[in-house]
Protein backbone atom coordinates (compact mmCIF):
# COMPACT_ATOMS: atom_id res chain seq x y z
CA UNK A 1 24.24 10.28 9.33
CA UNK A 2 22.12 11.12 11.74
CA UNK A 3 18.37 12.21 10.62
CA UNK A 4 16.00 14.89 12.42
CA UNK A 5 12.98 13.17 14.59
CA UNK A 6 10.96 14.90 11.63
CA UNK A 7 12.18 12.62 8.82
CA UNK A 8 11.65 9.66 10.62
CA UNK A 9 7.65 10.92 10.63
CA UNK A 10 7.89 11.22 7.23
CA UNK A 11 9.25 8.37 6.54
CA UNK A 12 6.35 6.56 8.62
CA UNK A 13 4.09 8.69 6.10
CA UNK A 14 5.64 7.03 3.38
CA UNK A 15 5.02 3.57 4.92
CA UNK A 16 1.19 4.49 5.55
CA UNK A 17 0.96 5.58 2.05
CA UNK A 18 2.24 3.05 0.33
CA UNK A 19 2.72 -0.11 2.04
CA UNK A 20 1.12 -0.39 5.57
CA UNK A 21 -0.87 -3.47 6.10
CA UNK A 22 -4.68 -3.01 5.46
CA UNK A 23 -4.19 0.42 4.15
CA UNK A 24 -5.01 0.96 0.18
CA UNK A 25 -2.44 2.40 -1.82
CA UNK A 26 -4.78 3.57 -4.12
CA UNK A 27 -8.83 3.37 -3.17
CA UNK A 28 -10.89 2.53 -6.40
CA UNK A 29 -12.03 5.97 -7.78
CA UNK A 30 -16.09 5.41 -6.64
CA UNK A 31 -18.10 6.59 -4.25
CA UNK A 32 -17.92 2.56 -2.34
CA UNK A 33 -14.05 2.16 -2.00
CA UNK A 34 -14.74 -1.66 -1.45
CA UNK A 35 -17.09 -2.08 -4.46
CA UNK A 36 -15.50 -4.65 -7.39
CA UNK A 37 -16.13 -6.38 -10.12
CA UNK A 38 -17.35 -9.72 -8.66
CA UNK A 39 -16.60 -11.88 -11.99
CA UNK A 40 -12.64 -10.82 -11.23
CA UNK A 41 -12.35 -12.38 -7.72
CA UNK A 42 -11.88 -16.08 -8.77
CA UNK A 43 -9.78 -19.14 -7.14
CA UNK A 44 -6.43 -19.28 -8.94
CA UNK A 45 -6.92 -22.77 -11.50
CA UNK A 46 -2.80 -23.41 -10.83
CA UNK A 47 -1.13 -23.71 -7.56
CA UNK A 48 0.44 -20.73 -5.98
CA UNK A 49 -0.49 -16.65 -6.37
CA UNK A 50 -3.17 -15.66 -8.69
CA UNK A 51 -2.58 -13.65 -11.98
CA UNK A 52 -4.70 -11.71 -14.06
CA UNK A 53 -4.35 -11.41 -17.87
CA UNK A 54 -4.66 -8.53 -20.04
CA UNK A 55 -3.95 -9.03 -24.07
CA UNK A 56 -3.96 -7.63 -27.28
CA UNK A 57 -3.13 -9.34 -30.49
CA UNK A 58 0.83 -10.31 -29.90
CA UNK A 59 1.38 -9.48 -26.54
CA UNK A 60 0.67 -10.29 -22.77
CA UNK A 61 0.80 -8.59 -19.45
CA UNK A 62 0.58 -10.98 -16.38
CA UNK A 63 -0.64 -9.13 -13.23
CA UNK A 64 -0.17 -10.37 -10.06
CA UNK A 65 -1.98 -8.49 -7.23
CA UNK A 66 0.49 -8.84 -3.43
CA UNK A 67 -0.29 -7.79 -0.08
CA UNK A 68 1.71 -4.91 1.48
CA UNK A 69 3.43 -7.22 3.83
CA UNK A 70 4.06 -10.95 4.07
CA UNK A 71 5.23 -12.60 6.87
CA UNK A 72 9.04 -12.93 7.10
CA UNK A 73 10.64 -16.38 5.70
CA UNK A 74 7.27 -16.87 4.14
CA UNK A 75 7.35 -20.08 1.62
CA UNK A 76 5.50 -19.98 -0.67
CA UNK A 77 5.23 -21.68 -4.40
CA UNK A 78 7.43 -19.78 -7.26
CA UNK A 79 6.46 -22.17 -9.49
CA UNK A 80 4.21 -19.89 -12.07
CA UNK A 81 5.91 -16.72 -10.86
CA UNK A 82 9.65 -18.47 -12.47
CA UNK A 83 7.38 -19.61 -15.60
CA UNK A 84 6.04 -16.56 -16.15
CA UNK A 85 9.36 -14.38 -16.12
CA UNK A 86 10.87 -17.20 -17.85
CA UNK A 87 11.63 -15.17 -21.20
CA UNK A 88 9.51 -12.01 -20.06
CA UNK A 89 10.18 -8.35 -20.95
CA UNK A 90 10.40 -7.15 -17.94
CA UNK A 91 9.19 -7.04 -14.43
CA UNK A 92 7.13 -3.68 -13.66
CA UNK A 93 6.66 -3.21 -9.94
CA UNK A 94 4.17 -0.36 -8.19
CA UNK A 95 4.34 3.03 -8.66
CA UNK A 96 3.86 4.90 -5.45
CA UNK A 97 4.48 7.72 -3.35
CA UNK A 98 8.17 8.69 -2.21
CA UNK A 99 10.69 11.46 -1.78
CA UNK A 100 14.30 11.80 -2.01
CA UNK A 101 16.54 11.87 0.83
CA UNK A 102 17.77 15.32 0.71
CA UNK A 103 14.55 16.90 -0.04
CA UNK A 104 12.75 14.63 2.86
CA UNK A 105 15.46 16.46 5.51
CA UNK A 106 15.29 19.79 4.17
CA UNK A 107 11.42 19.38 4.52
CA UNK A 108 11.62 17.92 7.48
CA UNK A 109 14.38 20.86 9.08
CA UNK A 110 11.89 23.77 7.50
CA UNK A 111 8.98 22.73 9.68
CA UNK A 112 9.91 20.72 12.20
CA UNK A 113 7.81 22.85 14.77
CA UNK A 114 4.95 22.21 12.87
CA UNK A 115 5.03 18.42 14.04
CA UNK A 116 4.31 18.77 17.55
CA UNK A 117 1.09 19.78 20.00
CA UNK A 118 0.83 23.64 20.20
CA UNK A 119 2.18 24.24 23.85
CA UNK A 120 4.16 21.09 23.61
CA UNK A 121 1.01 19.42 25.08
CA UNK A 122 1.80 15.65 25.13
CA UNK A 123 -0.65 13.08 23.40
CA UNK A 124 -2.37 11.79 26.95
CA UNK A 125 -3.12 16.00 26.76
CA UNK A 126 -4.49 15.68 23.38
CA UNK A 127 -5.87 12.83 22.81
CA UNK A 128 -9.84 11.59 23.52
CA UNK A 129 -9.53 8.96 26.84
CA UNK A 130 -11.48 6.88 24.33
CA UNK A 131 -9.09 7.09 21.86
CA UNK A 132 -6.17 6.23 24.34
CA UNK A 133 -7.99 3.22 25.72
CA UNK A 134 -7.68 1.81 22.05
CA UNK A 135 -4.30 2.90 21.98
CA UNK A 136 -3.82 0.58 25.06
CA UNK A 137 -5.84 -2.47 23.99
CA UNK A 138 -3.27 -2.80 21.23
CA UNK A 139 -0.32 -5.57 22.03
CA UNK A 140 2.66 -4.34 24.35
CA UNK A 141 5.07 -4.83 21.24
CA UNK A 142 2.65 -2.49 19.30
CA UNK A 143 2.53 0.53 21.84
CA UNK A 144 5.61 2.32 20.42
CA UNK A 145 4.89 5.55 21.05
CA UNK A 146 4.95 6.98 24.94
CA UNK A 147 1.64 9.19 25.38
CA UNK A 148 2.58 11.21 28.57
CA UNK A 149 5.95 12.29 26.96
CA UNK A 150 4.89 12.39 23.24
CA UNK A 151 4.58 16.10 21.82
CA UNK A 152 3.73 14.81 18.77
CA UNK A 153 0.99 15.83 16.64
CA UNK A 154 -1.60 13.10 16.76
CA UNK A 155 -1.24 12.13 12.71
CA UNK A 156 2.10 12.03 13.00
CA UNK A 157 2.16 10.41 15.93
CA UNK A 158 -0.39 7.52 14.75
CA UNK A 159 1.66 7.60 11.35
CA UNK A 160 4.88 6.61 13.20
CA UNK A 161 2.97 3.55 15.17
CA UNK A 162 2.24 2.26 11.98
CA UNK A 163 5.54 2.97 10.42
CA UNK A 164 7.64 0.93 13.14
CA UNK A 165 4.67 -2.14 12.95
CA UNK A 166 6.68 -3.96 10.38
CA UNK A 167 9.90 -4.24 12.46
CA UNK A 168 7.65 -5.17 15.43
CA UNK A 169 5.71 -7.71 13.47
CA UNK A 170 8.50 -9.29 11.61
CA UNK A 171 7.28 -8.53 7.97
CA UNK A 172 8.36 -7.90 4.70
CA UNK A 173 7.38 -6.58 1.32
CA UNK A 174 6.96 -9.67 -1.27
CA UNK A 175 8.47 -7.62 -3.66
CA UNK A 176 11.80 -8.27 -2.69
CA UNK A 177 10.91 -11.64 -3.97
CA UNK A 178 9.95 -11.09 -7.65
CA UNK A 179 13.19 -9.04 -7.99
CA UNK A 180 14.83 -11.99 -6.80
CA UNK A 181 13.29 -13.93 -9.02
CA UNK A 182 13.50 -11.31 -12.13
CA UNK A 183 17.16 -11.35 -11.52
CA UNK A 184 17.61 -14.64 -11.78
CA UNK A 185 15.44 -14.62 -14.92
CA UNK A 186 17.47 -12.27 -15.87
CA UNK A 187 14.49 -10.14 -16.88
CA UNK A 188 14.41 -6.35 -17.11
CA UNK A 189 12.90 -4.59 -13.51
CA UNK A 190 11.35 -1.35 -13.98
CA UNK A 191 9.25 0.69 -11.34
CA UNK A 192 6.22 2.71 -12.02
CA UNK A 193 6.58 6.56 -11.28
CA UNK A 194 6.88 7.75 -7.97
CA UNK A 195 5.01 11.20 -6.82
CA UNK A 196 5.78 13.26 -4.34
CA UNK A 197 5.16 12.82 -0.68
CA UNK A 198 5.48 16.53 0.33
CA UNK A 199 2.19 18.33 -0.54
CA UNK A 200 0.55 15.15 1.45
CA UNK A 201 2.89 16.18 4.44
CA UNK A 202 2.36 19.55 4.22
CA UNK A 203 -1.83 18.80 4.02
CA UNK A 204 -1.12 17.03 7.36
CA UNK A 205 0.49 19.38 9.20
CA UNK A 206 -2.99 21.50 9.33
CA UNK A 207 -5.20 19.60 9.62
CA UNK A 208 -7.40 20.14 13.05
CA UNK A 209 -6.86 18.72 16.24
CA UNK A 210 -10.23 16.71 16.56
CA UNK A 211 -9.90 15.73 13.38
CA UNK A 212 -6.22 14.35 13.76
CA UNK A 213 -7.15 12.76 16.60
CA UNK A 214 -10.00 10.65 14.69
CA UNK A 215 -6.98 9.73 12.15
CA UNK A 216 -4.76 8.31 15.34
CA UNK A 217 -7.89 6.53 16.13
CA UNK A 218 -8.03 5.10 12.63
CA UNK A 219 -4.43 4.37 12.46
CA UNK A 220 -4.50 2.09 15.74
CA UNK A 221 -7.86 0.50 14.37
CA UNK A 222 -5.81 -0.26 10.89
CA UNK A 223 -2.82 -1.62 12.78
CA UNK A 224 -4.88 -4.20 15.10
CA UNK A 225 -6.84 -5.00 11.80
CA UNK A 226 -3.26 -5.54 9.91
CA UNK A 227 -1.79 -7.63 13.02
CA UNK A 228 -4.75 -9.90 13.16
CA UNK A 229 -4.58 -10.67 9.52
CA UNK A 230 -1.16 -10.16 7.54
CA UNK A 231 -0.63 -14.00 8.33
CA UNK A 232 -4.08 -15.19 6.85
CA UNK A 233 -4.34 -13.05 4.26
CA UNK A 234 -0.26 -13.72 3.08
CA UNK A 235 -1.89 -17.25 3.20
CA UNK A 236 -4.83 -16.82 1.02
CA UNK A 237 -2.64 -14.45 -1.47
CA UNK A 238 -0.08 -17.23 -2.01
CA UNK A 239 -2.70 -20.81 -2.00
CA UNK A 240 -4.99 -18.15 -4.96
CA UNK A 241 -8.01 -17.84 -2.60
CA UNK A 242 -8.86 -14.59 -4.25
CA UNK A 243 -11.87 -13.85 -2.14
CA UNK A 244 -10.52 -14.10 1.07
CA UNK A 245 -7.18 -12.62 0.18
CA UNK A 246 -9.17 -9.57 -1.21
CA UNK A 247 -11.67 -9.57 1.88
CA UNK A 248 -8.31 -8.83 4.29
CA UNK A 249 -7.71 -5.60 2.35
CA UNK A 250 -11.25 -4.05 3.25
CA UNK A 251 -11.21 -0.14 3.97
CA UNK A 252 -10.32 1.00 7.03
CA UNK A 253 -10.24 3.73 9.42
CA UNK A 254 -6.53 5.08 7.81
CA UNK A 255 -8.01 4.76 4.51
CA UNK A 256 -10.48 7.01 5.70
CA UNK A 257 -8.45 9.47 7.68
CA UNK A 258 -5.67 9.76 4.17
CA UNK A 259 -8.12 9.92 1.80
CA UNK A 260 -10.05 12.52 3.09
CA UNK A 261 -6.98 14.94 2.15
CA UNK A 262 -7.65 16.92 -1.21
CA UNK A 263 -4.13 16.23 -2.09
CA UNK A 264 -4.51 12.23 -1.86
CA UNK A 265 -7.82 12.31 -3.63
CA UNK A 266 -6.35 13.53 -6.76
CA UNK A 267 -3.55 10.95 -6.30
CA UNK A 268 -6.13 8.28 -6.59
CA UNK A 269 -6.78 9.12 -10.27
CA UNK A 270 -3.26 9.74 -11.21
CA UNK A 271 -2.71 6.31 -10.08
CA UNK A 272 -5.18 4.36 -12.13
CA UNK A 273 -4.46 6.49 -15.07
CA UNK A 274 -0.37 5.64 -14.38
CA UNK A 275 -0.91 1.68 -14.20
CA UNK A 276 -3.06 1.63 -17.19
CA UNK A 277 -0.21 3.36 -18.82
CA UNK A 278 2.39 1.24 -18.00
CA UNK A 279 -0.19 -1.78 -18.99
CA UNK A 280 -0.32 -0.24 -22.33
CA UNK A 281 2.93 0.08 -23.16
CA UNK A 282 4.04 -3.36 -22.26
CA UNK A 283 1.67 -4.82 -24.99
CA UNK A 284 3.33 -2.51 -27.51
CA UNK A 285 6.12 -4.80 -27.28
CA UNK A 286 5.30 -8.25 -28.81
CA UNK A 287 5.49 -11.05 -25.84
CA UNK A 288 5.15 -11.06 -22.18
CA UNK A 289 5.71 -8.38 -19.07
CA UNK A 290 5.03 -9.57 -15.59
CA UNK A 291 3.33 -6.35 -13.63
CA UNK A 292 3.09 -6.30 -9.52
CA UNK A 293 0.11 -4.55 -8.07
CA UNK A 294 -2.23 -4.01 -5.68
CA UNK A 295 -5.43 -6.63 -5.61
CA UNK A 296 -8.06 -3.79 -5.22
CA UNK A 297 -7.73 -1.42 -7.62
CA UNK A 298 -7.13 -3.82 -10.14
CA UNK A 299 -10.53 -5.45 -9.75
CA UNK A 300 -12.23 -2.32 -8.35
CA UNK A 301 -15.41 -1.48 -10.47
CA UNK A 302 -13.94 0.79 -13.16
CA UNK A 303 -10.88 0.09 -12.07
CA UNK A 304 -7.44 -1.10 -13.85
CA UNK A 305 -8.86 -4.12 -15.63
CA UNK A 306 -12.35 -2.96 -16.13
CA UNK A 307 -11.08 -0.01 -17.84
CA UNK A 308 -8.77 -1.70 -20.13
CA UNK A 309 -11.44 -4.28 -21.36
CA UNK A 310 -13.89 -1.24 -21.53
CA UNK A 311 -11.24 -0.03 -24.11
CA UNK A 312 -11.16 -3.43 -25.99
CA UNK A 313 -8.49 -5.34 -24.87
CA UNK A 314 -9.39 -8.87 -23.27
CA UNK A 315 -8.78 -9.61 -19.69
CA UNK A 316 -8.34 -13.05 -18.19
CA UNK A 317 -8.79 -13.66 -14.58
CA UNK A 318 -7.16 -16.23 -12.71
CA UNK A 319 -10.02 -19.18 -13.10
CA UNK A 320 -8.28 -19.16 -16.96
């Protein structure tokens, strides 16, 4: 089946909010979004990826923070990540933002004028020569989007960019990995609740002209950051260089562009408070749960892990 132009935005919105490269998936909840808890950010002791530990009195939760994207083919060492699962509960991997397929096109037929330029003005119209010059300085490969015959609303526009980047840069989600993995374990794989995409859509849609325009700026600025380092910072992620793998996920111009919407703001919270929840109720079962997250919020000051030891239960880091 063939989908409206519409969806395929969407879809791109999906991508930006939940697994671009360099763009949070969840900023920590204080007024510095790169601010953490320093003593967290440690050198893994063991080869390979670095987990986190949070425990109670008969049970464990491993957390291991990914990128977004790793390159494709990557090797890296499985070696902890098979002991780990060896005899686990269960895998839990991200919660996140999504929508289903049917509701995504019926959103997508409903107001499908609402994702172009009033006038049908194309983006060389609409967008700042400044901002089109940065457009430009990005790689050939990169430049997926046509300017003088683009109608498309600027956000939606710099959301698709980003949306096609993995294809372009020949990445992948490590996830696919640890299920790989889990299945072979033969270990339980569970996901984290998914919210809804569509009120962040709809925000979007009305947002003003100069002010999309900034976000296609940010978008471009987020995808050269995320071209220049989704190699290095796969590298640091899977040699345990904490540090610099948490220094490649700095805010960036996207962050600031999606998290200026009301409706993403109060996704933020929801997020920590669903993690923490999930954290929770793998230690009600006695043994061990392997848990895949996001590096920043997890050592974010009070984020995931500073909350939970605030609340008594001890925390590990990866120096253990």
């Amino acid at each position: 089946m063939r989908l409206p132009m519409p969806f395929a935005l969407l879809s791109a919105a999906l991508l930006v909010s939940t697994a671009a490269p360099a763009l949070a998936q969840s900023s920590p909840p204080v007024d510095d979004p790169n601010a953490v808890v320093e003593e967290l950010v440690v050198t893994a002791r063991y080869p390979g990826p670095a987990f986190w530990r949070v425990s109670d009195a008969d049970s464990e939760v491993w957390i291991m923070a990914v990128p977004y994207y790793i390159p494709e083919k990557m090797v890296w060492d499985k070696t902890r990540t098979e002991q780990v699962l060896k005899g686990a509960n269960g895998l839990i991997l991200p919660s996140g933002v999504g929508v289903g397929l049917g509701e995504a096109v019926r959103f997508a037929i409903k107001y499908r004028k609402q994702f172009t330029n009033e006038g049908n003005r194309t983006l060389d119209q609409v967008l700042p020569a400044q901002v089109i010059e940065h457009y430009q300085q990005l790689p050939k490969a990169y430049q997926t989007t046509d300017l003088k015959t683009s109608t498309l609303k600027p956000i939606f526009a710099g959301l698709s960019v980003v949306g096609r980047a993995k294809k372009t840069g020949r990445w992948t989600e490590p996830y696919s990995d640890m299920v790989t993995l889990a299945k072979k374990a033969k270990v339980k794989i569970r996901s984290g609740p998914m919210t809804s995409a569509l009120p962040i859509a709809t925000a979007i849609m009305t947002m003003p002209e100069a002010e999309q325009s900034q976000c296609f700026d940010g978008f471009i600025g987020s995808l050269d950051h995320g071209i220049k380092t989704v190699g290095p910072v796969a590298a640091a992620w899977a040699e345990g260089r904490t540090a610099e793998f948490l220094r490649g996920t700095t805010t960036t111009g996207a962050d600031q562009c999606i998290y200026s919407i009301g409706e993403v703001k109060s996704l933020r919270e929801k997020a920590y408070q669903s993690e923490i929840k999930l954290i929770k109720a793998a230690l009600d079962q006695p043994g061990k749960t392997l848990m895949i997250t996001n590096v920043r919020p997890l050592v974010a000051q009070n984020g995931i892990l500073a909350r939970l030891k605030a609340e008594g239960f001890t925390v590990r880091t990866p120096a253990d």
